[in-house]
C-alpha atoms as a PDB file:
ATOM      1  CA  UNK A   1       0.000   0.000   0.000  1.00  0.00           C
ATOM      2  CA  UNK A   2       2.968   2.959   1.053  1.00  0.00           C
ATOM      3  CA  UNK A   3       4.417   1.837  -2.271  1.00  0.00           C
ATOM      4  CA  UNK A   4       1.390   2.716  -4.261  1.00  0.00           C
ATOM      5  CA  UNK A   5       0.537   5.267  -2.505  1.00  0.00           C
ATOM      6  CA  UNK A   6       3.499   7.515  -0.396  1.00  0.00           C
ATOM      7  CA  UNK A   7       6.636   5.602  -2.145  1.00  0.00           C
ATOM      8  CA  UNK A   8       6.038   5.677  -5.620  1.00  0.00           C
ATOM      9  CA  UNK A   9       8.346   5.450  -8.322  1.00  0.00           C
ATOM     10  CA  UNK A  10      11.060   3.016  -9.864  1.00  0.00           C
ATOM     11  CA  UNK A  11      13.744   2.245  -6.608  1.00  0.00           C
ATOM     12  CA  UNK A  12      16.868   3.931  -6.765  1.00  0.00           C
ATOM     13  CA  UNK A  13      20.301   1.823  -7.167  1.00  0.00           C
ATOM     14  CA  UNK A  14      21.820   1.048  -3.720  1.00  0.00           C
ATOM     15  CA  UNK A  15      25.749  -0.165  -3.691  1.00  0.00           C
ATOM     16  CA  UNK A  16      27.793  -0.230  -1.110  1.00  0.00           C
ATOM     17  CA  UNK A  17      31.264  -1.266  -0.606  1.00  0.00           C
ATOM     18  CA  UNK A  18      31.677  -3.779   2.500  1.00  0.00           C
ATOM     19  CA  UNK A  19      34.285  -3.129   4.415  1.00  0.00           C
ATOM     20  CA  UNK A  20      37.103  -5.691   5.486  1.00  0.00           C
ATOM     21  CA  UNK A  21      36.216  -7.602   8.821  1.00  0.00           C
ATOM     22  CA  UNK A  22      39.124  -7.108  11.342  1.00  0.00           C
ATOM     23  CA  UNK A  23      38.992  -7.436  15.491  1.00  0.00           C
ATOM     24  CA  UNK A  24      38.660  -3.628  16.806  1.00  0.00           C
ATOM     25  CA  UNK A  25      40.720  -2.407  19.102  1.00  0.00           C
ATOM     26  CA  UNK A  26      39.080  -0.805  22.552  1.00  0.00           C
ATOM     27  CA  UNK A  27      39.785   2.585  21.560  1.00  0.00           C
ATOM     28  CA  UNK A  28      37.707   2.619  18.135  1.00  0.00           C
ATOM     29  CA  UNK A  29      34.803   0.484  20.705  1.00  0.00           C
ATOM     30  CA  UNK A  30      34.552   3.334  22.780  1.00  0.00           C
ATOM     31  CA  UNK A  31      34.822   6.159  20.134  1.00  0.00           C
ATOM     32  CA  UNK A  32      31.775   4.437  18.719  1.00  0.00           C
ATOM     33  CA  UNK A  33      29.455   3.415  21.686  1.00  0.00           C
ATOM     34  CA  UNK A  34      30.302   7.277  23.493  1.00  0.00           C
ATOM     35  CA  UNK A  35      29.736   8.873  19.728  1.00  0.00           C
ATOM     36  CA  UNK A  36      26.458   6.788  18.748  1.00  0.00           C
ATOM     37  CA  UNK A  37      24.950   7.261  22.404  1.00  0.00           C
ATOM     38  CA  UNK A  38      25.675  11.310  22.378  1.00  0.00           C
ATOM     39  CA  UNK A  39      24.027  11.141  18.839  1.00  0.00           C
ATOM     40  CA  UNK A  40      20.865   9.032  20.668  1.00  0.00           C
ATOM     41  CA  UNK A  41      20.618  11.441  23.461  1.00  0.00           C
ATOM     42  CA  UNK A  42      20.843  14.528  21.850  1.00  0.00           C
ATOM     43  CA  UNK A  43      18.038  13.555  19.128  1.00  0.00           C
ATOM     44  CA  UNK A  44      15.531  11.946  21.100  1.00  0.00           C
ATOM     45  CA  UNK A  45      16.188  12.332  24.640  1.00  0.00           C
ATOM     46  CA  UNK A  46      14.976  15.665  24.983  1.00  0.00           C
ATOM     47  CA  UNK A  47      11.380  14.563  23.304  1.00  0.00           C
ATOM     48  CA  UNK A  48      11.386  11.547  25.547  1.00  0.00           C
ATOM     49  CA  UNK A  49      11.730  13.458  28.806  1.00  0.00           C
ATOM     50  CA  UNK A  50       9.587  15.888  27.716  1.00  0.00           C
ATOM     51  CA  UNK A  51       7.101  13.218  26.603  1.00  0.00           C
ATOM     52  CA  UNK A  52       7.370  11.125  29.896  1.00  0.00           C
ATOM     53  CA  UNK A  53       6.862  14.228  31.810  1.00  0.00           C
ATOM     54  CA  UNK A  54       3.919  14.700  30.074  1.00  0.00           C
ATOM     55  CA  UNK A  55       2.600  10.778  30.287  1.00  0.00           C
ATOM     56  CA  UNK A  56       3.637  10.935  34.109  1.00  0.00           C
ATOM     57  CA  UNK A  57       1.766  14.392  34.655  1.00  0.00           C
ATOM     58  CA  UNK A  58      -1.555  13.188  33.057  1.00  0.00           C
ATOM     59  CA  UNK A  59      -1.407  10.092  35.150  1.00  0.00           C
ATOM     60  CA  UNK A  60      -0.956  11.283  38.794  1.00  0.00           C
ATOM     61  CA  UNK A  61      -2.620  14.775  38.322  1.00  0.00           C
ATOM     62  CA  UNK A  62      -5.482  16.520  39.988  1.00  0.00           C
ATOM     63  CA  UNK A  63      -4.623  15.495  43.435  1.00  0.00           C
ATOM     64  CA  UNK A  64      -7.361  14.132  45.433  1.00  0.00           C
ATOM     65  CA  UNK A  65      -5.771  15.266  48.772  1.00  0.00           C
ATOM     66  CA  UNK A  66      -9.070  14.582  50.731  1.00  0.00           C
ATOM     67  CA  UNK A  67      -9.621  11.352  49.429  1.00  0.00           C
ATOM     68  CA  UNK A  68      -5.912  10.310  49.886  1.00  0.00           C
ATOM     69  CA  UNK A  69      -6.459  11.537  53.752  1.00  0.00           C
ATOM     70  CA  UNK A  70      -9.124   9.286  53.902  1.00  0.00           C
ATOM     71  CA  UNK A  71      -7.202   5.922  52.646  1.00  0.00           C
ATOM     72  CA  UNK A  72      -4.286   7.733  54.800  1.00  0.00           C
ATOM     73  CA  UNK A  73      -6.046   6.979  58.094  1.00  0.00           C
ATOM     74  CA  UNK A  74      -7.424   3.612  56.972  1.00  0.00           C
ATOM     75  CA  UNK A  75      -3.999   2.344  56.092  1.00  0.00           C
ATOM     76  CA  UNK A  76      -2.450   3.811  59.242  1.00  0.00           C
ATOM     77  CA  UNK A  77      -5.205   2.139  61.468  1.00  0.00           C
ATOM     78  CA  UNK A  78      -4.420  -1.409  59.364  1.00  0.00           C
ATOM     79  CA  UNK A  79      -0.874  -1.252  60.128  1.00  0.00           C
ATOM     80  CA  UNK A  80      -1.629  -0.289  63.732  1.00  0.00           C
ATOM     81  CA  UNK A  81      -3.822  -3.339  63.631  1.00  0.00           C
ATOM     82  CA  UNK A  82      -1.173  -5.528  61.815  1.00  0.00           C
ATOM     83  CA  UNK A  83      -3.149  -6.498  59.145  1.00  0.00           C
ATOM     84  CA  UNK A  84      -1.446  -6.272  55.808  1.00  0.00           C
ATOM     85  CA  UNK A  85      -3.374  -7.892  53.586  1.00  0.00           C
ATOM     86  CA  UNK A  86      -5.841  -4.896  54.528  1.00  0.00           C
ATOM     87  CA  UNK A  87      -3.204  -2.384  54.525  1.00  0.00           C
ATOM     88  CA  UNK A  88      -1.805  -3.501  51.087  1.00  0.00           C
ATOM     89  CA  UNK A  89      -5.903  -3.786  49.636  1.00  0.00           C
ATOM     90  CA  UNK A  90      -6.590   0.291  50.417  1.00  0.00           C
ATOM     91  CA  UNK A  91      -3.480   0.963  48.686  1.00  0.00           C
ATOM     92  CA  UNK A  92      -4.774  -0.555  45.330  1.00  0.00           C
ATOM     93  CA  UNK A  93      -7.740   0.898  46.018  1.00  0.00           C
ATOM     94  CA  UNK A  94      -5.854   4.473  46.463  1.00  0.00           C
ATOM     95  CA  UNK A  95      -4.120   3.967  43.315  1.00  0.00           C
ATOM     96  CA  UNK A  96      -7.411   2.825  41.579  1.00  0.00           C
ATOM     97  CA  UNK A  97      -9.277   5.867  42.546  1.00  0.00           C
ATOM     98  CA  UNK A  98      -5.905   8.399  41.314  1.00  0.00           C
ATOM     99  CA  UNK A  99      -5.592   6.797  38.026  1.00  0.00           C
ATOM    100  CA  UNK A 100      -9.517   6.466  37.306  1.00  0.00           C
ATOM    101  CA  UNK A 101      -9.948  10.202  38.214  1.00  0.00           C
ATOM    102  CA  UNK A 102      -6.818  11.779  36.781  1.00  0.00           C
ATOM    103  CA  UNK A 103      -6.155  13.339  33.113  1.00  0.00           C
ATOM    104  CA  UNK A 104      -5.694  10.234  31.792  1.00  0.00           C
ATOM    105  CA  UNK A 105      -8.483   8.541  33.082  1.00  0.00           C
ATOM    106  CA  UNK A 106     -10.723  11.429  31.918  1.00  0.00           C
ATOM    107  CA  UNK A 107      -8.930  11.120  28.428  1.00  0.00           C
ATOM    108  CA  UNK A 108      -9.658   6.915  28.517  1.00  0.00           C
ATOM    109  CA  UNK A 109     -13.191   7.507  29.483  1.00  0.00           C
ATOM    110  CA  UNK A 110     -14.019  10.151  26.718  1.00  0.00           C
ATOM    111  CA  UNK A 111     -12.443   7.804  24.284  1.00  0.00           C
ATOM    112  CA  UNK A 112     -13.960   4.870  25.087  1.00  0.00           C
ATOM    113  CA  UNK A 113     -16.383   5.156  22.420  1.00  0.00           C
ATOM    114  CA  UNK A 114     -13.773   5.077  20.024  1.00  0.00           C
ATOM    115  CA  UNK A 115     -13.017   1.769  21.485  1.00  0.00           C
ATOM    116  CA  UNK A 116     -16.081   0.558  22.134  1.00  0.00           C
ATOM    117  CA  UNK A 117     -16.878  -1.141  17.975  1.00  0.00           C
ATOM    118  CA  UNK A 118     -13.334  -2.950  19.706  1.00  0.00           C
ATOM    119  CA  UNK A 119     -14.990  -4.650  23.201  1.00  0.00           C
ATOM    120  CA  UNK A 120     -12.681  -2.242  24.865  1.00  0.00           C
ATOM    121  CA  UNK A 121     -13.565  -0.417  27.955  1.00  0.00           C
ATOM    122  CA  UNK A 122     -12.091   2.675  29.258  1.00  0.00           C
ATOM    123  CA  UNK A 123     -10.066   0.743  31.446  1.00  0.00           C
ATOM    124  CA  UNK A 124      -8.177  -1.088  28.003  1.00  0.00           C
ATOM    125  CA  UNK A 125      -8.325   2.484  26.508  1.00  0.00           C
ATOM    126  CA  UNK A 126      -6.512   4.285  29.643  1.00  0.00           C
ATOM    127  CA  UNK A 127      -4.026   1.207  29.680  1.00  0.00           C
ATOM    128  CA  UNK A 128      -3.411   1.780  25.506  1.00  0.00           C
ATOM    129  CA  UNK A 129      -2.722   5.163  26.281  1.00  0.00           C
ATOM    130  CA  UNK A 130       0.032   4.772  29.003  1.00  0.00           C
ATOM    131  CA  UNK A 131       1.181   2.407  26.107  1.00  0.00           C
ATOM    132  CA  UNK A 132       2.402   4.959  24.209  1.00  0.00           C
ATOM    133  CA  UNK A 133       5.095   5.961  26.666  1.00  0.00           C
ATOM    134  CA  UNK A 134       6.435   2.063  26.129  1.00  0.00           C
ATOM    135  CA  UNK A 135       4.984  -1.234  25.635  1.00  0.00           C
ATOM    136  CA  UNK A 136       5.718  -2.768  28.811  1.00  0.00           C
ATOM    137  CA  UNK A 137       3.579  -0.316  30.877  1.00  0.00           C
ATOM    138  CA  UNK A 138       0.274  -1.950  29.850  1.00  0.00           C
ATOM    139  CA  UNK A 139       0.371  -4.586  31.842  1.00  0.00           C
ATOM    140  CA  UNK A 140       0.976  -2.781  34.680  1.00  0.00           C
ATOM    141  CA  UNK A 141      -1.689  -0.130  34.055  1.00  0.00           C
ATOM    142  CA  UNK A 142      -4.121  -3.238  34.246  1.00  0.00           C
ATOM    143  CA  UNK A 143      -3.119  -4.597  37.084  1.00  0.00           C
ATOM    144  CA  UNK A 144      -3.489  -0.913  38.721  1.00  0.00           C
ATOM    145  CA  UNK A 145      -6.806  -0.762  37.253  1.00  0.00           C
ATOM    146  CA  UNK A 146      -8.272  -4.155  38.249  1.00  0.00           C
ATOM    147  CA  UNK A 147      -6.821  -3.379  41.618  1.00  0.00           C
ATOM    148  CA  UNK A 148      -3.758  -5.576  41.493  1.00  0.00           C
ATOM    149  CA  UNK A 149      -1.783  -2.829  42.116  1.00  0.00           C
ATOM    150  CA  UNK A 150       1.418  -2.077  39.731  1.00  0.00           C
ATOM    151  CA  UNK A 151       3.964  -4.701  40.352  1.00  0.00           C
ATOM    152  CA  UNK A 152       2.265  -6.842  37.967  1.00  0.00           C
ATOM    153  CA  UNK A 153       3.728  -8.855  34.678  1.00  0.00           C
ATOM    154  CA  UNK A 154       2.035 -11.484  32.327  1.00  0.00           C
ATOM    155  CA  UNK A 155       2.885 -14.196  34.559  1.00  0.00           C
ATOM    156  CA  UNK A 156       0.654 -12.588  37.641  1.00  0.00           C
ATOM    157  CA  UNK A 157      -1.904 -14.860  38.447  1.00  0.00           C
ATOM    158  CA  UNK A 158      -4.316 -12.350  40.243  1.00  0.00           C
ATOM    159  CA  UNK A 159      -3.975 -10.289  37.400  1.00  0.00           C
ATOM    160  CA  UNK A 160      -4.802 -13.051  34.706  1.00  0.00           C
ATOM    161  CA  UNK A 161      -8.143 -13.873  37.019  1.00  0.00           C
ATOM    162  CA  UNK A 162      -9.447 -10.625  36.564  1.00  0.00           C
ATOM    163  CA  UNK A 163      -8.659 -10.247  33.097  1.00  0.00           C
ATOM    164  CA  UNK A 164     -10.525 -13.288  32.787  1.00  0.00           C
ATOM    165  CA  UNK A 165     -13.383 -12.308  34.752  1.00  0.00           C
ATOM    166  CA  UNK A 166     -13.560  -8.926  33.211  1.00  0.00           C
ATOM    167  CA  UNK A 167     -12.712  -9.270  28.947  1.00  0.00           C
ATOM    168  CA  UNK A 168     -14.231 -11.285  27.063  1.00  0.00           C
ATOM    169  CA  UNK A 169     -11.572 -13.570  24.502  1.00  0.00           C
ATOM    170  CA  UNK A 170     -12.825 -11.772  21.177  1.00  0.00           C
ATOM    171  CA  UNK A 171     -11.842  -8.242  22.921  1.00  0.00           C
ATOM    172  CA  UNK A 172      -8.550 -10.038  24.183  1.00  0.00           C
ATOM    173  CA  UNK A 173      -7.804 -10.851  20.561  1.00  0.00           C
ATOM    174  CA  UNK A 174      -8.933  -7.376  19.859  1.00  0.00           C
ATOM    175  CA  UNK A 175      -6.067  -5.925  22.456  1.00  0.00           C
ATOM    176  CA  UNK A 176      -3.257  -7.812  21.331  1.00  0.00           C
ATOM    177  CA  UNK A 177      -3.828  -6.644  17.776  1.00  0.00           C
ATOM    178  CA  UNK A 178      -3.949  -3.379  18.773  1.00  0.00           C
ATOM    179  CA  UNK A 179      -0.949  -3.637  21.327  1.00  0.00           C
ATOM    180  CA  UNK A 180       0.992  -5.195  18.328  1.00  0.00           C
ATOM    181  CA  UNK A 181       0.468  -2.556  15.705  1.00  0.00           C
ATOM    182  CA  UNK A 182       0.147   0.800  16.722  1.00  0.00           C
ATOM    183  CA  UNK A 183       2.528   3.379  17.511  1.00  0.00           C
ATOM    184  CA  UNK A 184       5.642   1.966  18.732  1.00  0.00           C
ATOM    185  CA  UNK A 185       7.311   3.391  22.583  1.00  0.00           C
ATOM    186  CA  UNK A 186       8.209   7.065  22.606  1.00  0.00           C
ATOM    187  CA  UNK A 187      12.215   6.434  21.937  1.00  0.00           C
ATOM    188  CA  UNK A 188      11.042   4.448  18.550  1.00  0.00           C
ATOM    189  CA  UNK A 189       8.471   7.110  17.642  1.00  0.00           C
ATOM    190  CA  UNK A 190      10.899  10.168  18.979  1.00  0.00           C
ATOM    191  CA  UNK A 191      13.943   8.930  16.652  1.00  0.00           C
ATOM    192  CA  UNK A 192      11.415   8.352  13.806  1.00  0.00           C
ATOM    193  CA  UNK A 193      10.661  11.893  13.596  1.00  0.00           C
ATOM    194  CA  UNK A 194      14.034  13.186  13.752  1.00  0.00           C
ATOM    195  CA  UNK A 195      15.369  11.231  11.256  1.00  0.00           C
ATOM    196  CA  UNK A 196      12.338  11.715   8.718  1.00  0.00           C
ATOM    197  CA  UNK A 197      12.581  15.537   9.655  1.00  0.00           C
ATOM    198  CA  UNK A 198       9.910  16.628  11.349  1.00  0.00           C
ATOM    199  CA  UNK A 199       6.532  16.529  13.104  1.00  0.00           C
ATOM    200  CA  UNK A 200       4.395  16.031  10.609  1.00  0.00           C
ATOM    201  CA  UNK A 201       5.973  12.389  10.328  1.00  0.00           C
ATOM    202  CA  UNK A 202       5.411  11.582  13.486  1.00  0.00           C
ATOM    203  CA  UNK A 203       1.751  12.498  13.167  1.00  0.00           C
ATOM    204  CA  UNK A 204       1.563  10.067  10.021  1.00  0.00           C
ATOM    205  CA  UNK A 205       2.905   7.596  11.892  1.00  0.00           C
ATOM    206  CA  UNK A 206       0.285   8.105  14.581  1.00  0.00           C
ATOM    207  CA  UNK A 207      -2.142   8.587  12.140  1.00  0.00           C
ATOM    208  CA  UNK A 208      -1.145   5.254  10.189  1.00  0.00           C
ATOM    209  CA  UNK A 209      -0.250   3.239  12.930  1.00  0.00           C
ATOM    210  CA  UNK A 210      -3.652   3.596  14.788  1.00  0.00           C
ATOM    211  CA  UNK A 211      -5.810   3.200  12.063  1.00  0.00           C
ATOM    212  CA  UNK A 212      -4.722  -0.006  10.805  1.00  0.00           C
ATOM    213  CA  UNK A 213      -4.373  -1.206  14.251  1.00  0.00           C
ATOM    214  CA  UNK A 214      -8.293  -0.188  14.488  1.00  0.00           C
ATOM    215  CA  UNK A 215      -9.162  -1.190  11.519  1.00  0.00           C
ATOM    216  CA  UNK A 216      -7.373  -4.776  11.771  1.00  0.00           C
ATOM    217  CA  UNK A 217      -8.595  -5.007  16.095  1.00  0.00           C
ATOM    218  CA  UNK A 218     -12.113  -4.385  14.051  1.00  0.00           C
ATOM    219  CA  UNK A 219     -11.829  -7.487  11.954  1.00  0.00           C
ATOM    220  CA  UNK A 220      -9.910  -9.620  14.511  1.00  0.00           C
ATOM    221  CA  UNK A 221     -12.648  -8.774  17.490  1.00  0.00           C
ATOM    222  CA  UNK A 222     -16.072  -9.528  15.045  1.00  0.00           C
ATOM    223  CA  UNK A 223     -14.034 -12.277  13.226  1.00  0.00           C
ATOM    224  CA  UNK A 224     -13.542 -13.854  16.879  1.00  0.00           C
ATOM    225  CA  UNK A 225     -17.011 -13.658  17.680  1.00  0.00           C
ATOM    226  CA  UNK A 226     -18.299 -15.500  14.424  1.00  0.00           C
ATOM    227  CA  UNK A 227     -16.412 -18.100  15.185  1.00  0.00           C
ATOM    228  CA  UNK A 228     -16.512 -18.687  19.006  1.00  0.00           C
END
């Protein structure tokens, strides 16, 4: 498809001499690693941070400083009362109750119809979203929002029982679609647009990566459900 419609044209001739193989010396090692990491850092580290910030900001902001009183004095009268499993229960709920009603969760839940031809809820939208900061983080934004709290991985068993209990397998199917093929972590997506040369790349790449992850989370979610 880009090369019928974005790459068109016969391909340009590509030669290029290979070089002879020889051991390098630790000098030439260094000069390499030092010079290729300055070059990382200086083109997307600054759009990284800045992106982070903006990930972590919309994720832990408005403060809910009476409700976090409130879980306060529950979880200091748990530990005064020695029992953990309570103490370590109001936590995930604390951290339930910050996500759900910070930016982000306001962004996930105003999206959700977006999601919803998908089987996803705002909870798979807020946890897509974190996504875009790096892959990894989804798992762990489930497990805060099923009350799990975040030290969770694909091989947490809590967390698998509520993902059970709570999406169905033709919106699972759905996810991992959509996990696979839209936009990649901010350092992928960051170095993308410096090296194409600008921003309006990166918003292609947004713009193409989430469509065909829609579009093909579409077919793989309905498909599911014909056949199941």
């Amino acid at each position: 498809v880009l090369k019928l419609t974005v790459f068109k044209g016969d391909d340009e001739p590509f030669v290029m001499e290979i070089p002879k193989y020889r051991l390098p010396s630790a000098k030439l090692i260094w000069h390499t690693v030092s010079n290729q990491s300055m070059m990382y850092l200086k083109k997307a580290g600054t759009f990284i941070l800045m992106a982070s910030v903006l990930i972590w900001f919309a994720s832990n902001y408005p403060k809910h400083l009476e409700v976090a009183e409130q879980y306060a004095e529950k979880i200091e009268l748990a530990s005064e009362q020695k029992q953990d499993a309570q103490v370590a229960n109001f936590e995930k709920e604390l951290a339930l109750y910050n996500l759900e009603h910070s930016y982000l969760g306001i962004i996930g839940k105003a999206s959700e119809p977006f999601f919803a031809p998908l089987g996803f809820d705002w909870k798979m939208a807020v946890a897509l979203e974190t996504g875009l900061a790096a892959k990894e983080v989804v798992v762990a934004t489930l497990g805060i929002l099923y009350g799990m709290g975040d030290a969770q991985d694909e091989s947490s068993k809590g967390l698998i029982v509520q993902i059970r209990k709570n999406i169905s397998f033709a919106s699972a199917v759905a996810f991992i679609l959509f996990v696979m093929i839209y936009l990649p972590c901010l350092a992928a997506s960051m170095v993308f647009m410096r090296e194409a040369g600008g921003w309006k790349y990166l918003a292609y790449l947004f713009v193409f990566t989430t469509t065909t992850a829609w579009v093909l989370a579409f077919l793989g979610y309905h498909l599911t459900l014909m056949i199941t």
